[in-house]
PDB file of N, CA and C in Angstrom:
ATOM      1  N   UNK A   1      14.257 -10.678   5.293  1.00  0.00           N
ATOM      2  CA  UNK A   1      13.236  -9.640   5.334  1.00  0.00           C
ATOM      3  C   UNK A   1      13.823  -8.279   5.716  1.00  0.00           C
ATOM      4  N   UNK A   2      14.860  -8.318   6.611  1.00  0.00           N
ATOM      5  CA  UNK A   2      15.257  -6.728   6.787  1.00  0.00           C
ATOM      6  C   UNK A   2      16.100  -6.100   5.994  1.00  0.00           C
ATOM      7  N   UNK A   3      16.718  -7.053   4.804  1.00  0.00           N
ATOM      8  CA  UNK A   3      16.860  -6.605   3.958  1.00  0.00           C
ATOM      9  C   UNK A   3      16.225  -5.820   3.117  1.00  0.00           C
ATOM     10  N   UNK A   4      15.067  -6.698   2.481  1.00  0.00           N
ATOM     11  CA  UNK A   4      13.928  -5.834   1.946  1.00  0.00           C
ATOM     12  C   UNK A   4      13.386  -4.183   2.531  1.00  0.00           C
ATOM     13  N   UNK A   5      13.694  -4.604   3.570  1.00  0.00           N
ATOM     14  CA  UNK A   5      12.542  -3.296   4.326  1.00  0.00           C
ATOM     15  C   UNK A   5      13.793  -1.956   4.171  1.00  0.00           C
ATOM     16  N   UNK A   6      15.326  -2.520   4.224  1.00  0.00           N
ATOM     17  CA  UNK A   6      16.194  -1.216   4.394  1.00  0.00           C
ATOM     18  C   UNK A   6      16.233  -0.767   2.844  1.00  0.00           C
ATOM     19  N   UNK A   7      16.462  -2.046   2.293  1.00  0.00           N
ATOM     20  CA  UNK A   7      16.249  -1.700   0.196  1.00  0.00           C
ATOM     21  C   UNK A   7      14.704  -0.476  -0.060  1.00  0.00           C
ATOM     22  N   UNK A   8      13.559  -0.912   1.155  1.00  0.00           N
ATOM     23  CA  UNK A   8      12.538  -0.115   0.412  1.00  0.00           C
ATOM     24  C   UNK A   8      12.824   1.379   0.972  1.00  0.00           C
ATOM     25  N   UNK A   9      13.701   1.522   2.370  1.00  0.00           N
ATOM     26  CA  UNK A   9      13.687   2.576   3.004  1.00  0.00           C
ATOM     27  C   UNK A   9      14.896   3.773   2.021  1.00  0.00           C
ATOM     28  N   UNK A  10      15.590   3.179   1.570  1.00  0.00           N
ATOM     29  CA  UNK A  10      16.604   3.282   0.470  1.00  0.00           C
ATOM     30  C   UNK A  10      15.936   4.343  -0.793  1.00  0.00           C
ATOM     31  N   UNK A  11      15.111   3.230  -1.321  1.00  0.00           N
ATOM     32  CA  UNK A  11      14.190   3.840  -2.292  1.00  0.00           C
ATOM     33  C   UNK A  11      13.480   5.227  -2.093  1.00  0.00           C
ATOM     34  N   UNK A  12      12.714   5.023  -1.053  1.00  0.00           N
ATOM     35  CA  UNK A  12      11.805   5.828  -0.565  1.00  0.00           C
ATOM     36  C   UNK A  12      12.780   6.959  -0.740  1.00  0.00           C
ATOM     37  N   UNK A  13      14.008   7.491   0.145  1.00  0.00           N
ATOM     38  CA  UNK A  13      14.919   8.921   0.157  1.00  0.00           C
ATOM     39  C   UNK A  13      15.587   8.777  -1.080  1.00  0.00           C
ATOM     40  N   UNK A  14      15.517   8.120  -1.753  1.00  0.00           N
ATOM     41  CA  UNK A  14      15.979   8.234  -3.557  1.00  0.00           C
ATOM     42  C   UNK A  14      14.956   9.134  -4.509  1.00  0.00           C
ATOM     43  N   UNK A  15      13.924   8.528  -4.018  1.00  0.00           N
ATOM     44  CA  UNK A  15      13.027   8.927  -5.345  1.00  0.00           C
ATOM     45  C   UNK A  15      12.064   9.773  -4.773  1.00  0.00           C
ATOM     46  N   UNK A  16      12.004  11.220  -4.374  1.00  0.00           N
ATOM     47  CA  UNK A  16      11.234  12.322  -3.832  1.00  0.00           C
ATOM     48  C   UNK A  16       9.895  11.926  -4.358  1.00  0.00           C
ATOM     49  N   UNK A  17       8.608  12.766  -4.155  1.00  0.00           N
ATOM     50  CA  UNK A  17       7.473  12.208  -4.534  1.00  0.00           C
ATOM     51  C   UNK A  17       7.447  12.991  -5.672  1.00  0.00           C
ATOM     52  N   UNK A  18       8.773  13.999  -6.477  1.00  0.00           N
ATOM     53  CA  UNK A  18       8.112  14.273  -7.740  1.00  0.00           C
ATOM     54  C   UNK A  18       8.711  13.710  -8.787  1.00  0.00           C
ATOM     55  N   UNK A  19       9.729  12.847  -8.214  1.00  0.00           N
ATOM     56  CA  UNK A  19      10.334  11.345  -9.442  1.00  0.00           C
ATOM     57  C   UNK A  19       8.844  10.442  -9.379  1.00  0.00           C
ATOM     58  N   UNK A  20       7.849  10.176  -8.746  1.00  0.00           N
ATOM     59  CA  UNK A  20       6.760   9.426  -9.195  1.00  0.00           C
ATOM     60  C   UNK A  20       6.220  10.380  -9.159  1.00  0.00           C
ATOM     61  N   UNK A  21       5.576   9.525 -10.156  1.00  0.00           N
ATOM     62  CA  UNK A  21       4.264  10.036 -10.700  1.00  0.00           C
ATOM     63  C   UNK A  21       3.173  10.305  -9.937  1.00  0.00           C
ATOM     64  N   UNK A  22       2.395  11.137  -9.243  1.00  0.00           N
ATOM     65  CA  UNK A  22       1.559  11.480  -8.648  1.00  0.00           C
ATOM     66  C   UNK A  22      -0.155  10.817  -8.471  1.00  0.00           C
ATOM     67  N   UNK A  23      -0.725  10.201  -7.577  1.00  0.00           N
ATOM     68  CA  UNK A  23      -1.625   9.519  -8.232  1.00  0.00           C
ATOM     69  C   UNK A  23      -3.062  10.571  -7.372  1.00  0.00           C
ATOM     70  N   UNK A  24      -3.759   9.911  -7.873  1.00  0.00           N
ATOM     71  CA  UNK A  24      -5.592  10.469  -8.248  1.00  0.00           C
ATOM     72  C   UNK A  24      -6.133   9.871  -6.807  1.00  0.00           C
ATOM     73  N   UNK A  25      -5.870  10.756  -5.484  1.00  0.00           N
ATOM     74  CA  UNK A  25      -6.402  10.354  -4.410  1.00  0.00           C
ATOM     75  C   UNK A  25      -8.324  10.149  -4.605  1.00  0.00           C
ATOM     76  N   UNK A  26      -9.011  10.568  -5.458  1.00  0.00           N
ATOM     77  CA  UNK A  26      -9.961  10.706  -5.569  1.00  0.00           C
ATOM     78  C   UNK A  26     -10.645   9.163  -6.458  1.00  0.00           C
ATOM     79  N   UNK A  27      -9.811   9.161  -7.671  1.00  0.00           N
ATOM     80  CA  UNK A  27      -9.770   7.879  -8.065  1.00  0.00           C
ATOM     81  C   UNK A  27      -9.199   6.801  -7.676  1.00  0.00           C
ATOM     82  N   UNK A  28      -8.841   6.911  -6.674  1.00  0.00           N
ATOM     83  CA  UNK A  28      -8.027   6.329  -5.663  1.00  0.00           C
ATOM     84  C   UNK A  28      -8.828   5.459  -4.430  1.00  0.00           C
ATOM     85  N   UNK A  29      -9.852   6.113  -4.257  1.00  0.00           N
ATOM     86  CA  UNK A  29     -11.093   5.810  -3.038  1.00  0.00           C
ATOM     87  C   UNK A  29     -11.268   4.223  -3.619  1.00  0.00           C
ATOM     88  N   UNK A  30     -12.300   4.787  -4.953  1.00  0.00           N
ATOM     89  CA  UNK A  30     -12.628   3.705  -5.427  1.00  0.00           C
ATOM     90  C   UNK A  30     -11.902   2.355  -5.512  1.00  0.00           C
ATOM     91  N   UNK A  31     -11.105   2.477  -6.153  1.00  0.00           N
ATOM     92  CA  UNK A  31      -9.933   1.690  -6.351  1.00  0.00           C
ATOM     93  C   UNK A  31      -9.469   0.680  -5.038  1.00  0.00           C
ATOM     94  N   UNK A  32      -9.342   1.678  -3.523  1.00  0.00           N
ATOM     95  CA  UNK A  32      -8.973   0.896  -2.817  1.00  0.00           C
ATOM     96  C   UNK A  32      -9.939   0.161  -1.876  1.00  0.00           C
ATOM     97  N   UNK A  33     -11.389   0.140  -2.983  1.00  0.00           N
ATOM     98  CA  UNK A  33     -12.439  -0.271  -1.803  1.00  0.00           C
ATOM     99  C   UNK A  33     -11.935  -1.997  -1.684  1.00  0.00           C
ATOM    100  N   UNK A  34     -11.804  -2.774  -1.846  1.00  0.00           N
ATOM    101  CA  UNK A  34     -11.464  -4.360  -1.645  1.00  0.00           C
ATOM    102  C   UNK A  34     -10.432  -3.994  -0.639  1.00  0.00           C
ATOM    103  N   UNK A  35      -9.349  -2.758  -0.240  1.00  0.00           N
ATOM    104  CA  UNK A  35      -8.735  -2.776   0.380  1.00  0.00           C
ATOM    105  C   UNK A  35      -8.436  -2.798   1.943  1.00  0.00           C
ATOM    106  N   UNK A  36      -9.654  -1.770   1.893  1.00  0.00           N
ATOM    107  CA  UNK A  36     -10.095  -1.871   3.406  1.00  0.00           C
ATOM    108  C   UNK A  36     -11.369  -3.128   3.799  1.00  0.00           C
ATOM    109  N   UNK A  37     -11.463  -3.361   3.346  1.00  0.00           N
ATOM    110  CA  UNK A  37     -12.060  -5.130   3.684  1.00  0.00           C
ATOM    111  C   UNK A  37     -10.820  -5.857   4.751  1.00  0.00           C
ATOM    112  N   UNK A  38      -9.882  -5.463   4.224  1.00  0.00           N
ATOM    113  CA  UNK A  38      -8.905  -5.837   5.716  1.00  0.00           C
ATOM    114  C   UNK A  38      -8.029  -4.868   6.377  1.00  0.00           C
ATOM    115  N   UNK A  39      -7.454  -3.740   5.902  1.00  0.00           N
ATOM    116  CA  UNK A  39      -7.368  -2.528   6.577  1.00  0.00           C
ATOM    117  C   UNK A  39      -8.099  -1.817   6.909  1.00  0.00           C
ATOM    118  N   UNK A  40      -8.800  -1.962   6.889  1.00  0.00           N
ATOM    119  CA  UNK A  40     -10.178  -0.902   7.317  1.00  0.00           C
ATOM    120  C   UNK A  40     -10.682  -1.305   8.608  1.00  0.00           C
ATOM    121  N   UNK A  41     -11.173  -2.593   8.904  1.00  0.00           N
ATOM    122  CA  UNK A  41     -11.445  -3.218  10.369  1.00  0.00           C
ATOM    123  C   UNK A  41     -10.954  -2.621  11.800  1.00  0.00           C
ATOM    124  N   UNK A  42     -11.180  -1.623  12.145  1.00  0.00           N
ATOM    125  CA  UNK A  42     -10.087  -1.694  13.513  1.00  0.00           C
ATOM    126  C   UNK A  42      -9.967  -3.089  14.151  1.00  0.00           C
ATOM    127  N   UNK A  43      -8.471  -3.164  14.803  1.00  0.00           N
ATOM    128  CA  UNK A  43      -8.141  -4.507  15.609  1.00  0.00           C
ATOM    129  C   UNK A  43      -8.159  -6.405  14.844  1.00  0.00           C
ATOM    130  N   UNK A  44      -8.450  -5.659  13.193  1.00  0.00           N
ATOM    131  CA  UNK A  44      -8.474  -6.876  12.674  1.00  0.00           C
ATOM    132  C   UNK A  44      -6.969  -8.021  12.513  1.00  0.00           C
ATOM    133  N   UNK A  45      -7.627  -9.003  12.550  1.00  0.00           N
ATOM    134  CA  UNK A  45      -6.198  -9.597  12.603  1.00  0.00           C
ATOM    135  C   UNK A  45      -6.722 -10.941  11.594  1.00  0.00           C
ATOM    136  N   UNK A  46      -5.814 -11.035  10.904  1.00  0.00           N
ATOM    137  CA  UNK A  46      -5.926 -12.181  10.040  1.00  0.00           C
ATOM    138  C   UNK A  46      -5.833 -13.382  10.365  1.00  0.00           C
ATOM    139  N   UNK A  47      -6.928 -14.514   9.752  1.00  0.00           N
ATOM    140  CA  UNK A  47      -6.693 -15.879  10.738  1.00  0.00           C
ATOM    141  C   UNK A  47      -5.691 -17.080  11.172  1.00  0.00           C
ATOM    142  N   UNK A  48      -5.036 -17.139   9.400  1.00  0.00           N
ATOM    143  CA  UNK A  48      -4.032 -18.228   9.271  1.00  0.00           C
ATOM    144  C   UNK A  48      -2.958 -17.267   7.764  1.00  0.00           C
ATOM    145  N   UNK A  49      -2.106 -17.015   8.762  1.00  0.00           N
ATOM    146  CA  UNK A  49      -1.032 -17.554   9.833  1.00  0.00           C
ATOM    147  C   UNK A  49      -1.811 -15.764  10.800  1.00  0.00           C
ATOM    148  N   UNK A  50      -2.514 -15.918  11.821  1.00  0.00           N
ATOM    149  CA  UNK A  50      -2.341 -14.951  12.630  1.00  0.00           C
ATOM    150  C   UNK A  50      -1.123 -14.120  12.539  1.00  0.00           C
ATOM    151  N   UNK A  51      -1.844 -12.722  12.179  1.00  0.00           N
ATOM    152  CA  UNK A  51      -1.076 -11.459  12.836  1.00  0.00           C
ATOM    153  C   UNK A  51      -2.251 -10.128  12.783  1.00  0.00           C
ATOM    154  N   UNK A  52      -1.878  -9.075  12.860  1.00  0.00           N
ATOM    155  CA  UNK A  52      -2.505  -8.112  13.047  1.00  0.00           C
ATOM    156  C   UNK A  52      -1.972  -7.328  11.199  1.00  0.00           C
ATOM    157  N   UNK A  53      -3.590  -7.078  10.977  1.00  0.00           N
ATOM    158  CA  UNK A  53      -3.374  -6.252   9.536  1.00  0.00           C
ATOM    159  C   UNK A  53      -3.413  -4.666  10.358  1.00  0.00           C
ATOM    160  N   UNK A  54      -2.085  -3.578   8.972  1.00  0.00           N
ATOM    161  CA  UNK A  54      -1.902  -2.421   9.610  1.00  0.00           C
ATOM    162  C   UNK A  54      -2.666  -1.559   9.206  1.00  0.00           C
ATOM    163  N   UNK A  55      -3.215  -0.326   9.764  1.00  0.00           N
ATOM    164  CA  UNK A  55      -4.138   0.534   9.377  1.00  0.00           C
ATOM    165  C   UNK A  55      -3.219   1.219   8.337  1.00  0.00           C
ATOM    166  N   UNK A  56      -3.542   1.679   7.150  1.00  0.00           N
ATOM    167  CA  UNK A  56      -2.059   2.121   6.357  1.00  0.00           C
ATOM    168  C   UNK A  56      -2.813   3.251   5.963  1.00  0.00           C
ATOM    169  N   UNK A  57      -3.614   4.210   6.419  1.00  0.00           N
ATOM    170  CA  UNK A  57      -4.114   5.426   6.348  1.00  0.00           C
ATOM    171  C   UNK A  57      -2.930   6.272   6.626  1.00  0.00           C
ATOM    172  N   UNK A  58      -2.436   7.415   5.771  1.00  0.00           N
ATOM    173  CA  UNK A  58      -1.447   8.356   6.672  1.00  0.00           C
ATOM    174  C   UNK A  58       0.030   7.853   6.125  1.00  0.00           C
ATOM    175  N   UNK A  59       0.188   6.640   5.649  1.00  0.00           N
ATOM    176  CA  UNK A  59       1.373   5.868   5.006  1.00  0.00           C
ATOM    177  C   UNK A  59       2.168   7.010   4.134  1.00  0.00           C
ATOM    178  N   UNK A  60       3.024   6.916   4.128  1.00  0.00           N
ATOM    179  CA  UNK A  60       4.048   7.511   3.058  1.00  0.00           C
ATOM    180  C   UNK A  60       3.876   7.086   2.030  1.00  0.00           C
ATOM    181  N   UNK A  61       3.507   7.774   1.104  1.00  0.00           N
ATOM    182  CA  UNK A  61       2.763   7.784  -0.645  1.00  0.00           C
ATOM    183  C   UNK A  61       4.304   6.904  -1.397  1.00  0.00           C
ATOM    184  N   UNK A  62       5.210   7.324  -1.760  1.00  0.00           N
ATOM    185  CA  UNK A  62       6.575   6.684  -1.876  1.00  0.00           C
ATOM    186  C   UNK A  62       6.516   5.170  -1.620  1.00  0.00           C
ATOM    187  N   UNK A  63       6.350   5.262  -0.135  1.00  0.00           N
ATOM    188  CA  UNK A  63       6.604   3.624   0.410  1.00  0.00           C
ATOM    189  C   UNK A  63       5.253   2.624  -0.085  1.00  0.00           C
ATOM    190  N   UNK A  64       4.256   3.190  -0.146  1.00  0.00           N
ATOM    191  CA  UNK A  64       3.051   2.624  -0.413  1.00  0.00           C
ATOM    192  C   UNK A  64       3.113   1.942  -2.063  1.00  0.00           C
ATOM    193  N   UNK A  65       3.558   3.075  -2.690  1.00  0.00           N
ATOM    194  CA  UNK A  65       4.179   2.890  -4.206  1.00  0.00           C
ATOM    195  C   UNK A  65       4.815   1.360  -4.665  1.00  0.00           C
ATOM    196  N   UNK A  66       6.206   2.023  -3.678  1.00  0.00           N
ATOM    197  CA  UNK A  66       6.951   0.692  -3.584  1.00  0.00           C
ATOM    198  C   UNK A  66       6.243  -0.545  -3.166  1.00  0.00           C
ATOM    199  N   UNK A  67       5.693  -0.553  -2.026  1.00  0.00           N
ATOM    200  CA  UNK A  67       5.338  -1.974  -1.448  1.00  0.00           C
ATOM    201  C   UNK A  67       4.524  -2.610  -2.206  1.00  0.00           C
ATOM    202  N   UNK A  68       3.201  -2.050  -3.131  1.00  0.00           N
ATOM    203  CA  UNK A  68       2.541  -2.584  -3.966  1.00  0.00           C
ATOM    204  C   UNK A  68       3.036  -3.057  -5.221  1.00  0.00           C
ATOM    205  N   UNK A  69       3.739  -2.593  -5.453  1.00  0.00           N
ATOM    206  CA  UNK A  69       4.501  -2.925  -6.772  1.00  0.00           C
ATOM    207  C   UNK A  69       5.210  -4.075  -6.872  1.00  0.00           C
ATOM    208  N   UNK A  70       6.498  -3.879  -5.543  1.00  0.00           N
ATOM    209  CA  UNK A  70       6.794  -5.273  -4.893  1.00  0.00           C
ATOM    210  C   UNK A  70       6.378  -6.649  -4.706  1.00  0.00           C
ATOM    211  N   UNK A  71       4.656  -5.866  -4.092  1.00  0.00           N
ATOM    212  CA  UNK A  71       3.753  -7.429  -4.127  1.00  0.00           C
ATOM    213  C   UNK A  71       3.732  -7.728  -5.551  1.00  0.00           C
ATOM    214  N   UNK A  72       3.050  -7.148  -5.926  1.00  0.00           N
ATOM    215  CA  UNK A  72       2.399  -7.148  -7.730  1.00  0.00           C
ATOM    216  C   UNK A  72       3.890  -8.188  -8.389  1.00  0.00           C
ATOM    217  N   UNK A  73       5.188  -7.220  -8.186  1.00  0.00           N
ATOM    218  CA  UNK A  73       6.021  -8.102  -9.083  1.00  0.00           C
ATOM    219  C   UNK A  73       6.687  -9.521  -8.188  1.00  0.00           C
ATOM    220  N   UNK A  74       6.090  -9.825  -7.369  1.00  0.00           N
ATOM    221  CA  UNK A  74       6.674 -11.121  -6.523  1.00  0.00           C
ATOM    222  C   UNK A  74       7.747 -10.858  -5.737  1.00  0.00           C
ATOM    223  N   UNK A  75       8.221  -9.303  -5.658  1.00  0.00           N
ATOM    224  CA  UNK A  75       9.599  -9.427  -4.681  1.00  0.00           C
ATOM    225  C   UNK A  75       8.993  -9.495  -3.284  1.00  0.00           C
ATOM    226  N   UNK A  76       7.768  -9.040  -2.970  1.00  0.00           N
ATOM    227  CA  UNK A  76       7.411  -9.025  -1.329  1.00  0.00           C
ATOM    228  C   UNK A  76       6.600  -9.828  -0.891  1.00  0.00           C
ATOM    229  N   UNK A  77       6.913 -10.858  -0.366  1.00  0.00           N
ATOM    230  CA  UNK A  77       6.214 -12.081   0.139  1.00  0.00           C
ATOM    231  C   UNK A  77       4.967 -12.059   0.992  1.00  0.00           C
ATOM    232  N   UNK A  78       3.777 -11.814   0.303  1.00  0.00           N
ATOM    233  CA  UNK A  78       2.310 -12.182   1.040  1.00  0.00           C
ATOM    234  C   UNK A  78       1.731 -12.425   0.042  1.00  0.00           C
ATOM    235  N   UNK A  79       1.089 -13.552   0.058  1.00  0.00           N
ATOM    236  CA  UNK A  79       0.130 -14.441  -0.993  1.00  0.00           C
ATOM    237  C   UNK A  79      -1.129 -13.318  -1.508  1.00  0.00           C
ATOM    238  N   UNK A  80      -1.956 -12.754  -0.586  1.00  0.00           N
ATOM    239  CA  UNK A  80      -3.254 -12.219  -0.440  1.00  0.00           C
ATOM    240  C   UNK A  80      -2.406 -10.791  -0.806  1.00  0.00           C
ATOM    241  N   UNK A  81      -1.804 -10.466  -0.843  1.00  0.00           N
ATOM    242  CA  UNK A  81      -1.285  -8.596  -1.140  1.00  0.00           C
ATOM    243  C   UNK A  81      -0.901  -9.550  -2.433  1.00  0.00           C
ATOM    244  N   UNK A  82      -0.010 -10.425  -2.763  1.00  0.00           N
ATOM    245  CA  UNK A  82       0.667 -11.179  -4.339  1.00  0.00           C
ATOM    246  C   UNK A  82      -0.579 -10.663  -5.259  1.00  0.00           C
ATOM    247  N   UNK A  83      -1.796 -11.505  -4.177  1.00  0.00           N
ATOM    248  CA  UNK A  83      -3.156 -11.666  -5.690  1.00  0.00           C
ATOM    249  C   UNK A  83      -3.413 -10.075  -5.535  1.00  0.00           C
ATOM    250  N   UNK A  84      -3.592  -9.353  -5.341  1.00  0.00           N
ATOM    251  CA  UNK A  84      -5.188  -8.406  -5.070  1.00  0.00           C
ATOM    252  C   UNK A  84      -3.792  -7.062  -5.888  1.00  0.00           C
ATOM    253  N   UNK A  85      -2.428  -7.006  -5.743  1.00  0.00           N
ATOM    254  CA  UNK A  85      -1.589  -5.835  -6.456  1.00  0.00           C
ATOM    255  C   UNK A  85      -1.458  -6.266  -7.705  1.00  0.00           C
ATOM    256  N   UNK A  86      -1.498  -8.141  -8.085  1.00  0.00           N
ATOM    257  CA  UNK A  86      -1.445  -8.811  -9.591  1.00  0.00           C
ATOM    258  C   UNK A  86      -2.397  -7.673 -10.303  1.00  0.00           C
ATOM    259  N   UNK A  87      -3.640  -7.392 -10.030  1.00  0.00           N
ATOM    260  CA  UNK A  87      -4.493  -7.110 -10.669  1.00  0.00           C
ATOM    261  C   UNK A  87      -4.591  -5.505 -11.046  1.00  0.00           C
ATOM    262  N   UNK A  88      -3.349  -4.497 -10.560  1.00  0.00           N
ATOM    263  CA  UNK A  88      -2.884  -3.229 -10.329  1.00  0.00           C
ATOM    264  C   UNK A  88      -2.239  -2.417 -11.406  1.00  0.00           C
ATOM    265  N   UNK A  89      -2.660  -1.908 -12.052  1.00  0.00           N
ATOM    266  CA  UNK A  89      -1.699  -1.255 -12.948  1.00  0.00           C
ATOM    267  C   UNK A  89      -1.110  -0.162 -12.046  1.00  0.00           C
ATOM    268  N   UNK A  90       0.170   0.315 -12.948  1.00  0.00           N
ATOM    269  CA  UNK A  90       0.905   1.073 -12.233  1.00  0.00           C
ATOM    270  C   UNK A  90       0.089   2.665 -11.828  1.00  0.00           C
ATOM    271  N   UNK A  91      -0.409   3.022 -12.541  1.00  0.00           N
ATOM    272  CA  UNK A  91      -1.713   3.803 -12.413  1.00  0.00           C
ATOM    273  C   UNK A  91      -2.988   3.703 -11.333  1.00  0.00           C
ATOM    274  N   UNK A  92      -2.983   2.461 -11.389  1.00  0.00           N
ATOM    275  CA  UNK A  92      -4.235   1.852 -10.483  1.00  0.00           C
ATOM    276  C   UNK A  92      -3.511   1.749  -8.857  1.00  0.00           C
ATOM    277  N   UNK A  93      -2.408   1.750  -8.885  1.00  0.00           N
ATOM    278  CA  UNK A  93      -1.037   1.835  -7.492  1.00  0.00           C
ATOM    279  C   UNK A  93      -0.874   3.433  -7.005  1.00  0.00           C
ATOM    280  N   UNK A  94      -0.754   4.040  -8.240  1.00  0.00           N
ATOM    281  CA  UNK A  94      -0.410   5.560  -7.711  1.00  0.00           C
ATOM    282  C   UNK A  94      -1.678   5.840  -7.367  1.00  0.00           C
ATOM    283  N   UNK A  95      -2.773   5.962  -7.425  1.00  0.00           N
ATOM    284  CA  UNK A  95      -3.813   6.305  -6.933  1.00  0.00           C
ATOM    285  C   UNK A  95      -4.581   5.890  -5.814  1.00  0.00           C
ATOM    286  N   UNK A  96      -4.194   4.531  -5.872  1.00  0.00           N
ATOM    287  CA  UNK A  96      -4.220   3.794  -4.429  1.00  0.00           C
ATOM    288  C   UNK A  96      -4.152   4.479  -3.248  1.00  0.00           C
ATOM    289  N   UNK A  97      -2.290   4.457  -3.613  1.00  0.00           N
ATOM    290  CA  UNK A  97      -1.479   5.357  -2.490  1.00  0.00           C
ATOM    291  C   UNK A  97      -1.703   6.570  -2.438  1.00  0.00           C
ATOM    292  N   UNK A  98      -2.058   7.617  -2.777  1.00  0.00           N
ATOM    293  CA  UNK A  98      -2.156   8.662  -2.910  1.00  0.00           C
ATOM    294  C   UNK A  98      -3.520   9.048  -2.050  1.00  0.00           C
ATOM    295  N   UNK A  99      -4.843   8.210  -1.843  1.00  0.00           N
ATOM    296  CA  UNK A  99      -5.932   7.963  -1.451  1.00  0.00           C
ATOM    297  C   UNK A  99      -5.297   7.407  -0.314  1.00  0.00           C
ATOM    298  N   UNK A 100      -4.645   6.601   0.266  1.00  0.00           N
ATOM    299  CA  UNK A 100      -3.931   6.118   1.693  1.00  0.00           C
ATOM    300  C   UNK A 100      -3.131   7.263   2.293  1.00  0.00           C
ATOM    301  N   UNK A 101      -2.419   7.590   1.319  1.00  0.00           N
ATOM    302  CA  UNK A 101      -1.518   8.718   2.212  1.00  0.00           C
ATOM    303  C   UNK A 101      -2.180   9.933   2.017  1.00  0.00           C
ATOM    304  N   UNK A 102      -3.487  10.156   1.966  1.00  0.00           N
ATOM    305  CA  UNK A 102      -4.076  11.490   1.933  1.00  0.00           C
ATOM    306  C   UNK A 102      -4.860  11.699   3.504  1.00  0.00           C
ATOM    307  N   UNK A 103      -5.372  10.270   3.821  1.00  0.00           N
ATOM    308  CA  UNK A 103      -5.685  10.313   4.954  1.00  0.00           C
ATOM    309  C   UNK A 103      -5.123  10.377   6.549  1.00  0.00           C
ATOM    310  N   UNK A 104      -6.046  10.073   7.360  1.00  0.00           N
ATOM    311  CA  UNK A 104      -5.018  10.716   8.524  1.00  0.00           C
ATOM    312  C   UNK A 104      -4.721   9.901   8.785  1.00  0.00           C
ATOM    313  N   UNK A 105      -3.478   9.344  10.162  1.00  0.00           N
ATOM    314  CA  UNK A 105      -2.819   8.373   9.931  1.00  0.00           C
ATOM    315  C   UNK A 105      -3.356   7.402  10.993  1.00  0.00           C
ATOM    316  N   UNK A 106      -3.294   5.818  10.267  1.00  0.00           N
ATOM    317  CA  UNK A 106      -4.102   5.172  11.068  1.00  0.00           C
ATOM    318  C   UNK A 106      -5.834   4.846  10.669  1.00  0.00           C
ATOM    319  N   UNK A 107      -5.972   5.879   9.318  1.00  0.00           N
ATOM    320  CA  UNK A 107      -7.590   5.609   8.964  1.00  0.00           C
ATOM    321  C   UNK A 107      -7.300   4.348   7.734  1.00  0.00           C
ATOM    322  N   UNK A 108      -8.042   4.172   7.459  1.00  0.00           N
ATOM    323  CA  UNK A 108      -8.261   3.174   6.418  1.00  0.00           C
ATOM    324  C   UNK A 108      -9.739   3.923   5.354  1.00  0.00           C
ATOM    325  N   UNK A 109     -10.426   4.492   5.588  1.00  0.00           N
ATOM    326  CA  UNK A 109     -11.379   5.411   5.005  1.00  0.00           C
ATOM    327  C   UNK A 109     -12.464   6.122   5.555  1.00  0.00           C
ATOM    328  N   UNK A 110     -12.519   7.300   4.606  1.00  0.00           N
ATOM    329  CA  UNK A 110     -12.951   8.290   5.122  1.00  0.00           C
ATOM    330  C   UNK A 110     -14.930   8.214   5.407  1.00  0.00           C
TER     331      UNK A 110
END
């Protein structure tokens, strides 16, 4: 795993936010409503396998990019992020993130 995380940190100072494509914070809301169903909760924590889900309001648009994509293509291991980014076009990701990292940090929605 800390592999992964230095490969995404890698990425992130590779590819400035105007090598991606810019996404539709507005179309973006919509998009990430199923999302905050578990980021959105303050103090929520997931049941099995327990841990704490992160508020990803405020996230770095870049890293957000990456990590969904990751799920979506099977490199980043969580079953429940696997299904819900499967269903993501790359379009439907930039706007996501763009709607996460527009907010302040720590919100999940506005």
């Amino acid at each position: 795993m800390p592999r992964l995380l230095s490969t995404l940190l890698i990425l992130v100072t590779l590819f400035p936010i105007s090598a991606i494509a810019a996404g539709d914070p507005v179309a973006g809301e919509t998009k990430a409503y199923t999302c905050t169903g578990c980021h959105g909760i303050p103090g929520y924590n997931n049941i099995y396998p327990t841990y704490k889900v992160p508020k990803i309001g405020g996230q770095n648009y870049e890293y957000l990019v990456i990590a969904l994509k990751a799920y979506r293509d099977g490199v980043r291991d969580h079953a429940t992020m696997e299904l819900q980014a499967k269903a993501l076009s790359d379009q439907d990701i930039e706007d996501v993130a763009a709607y996460f990292a527009a907010l302040g940090k720590g919100e999940a929605s506005q």
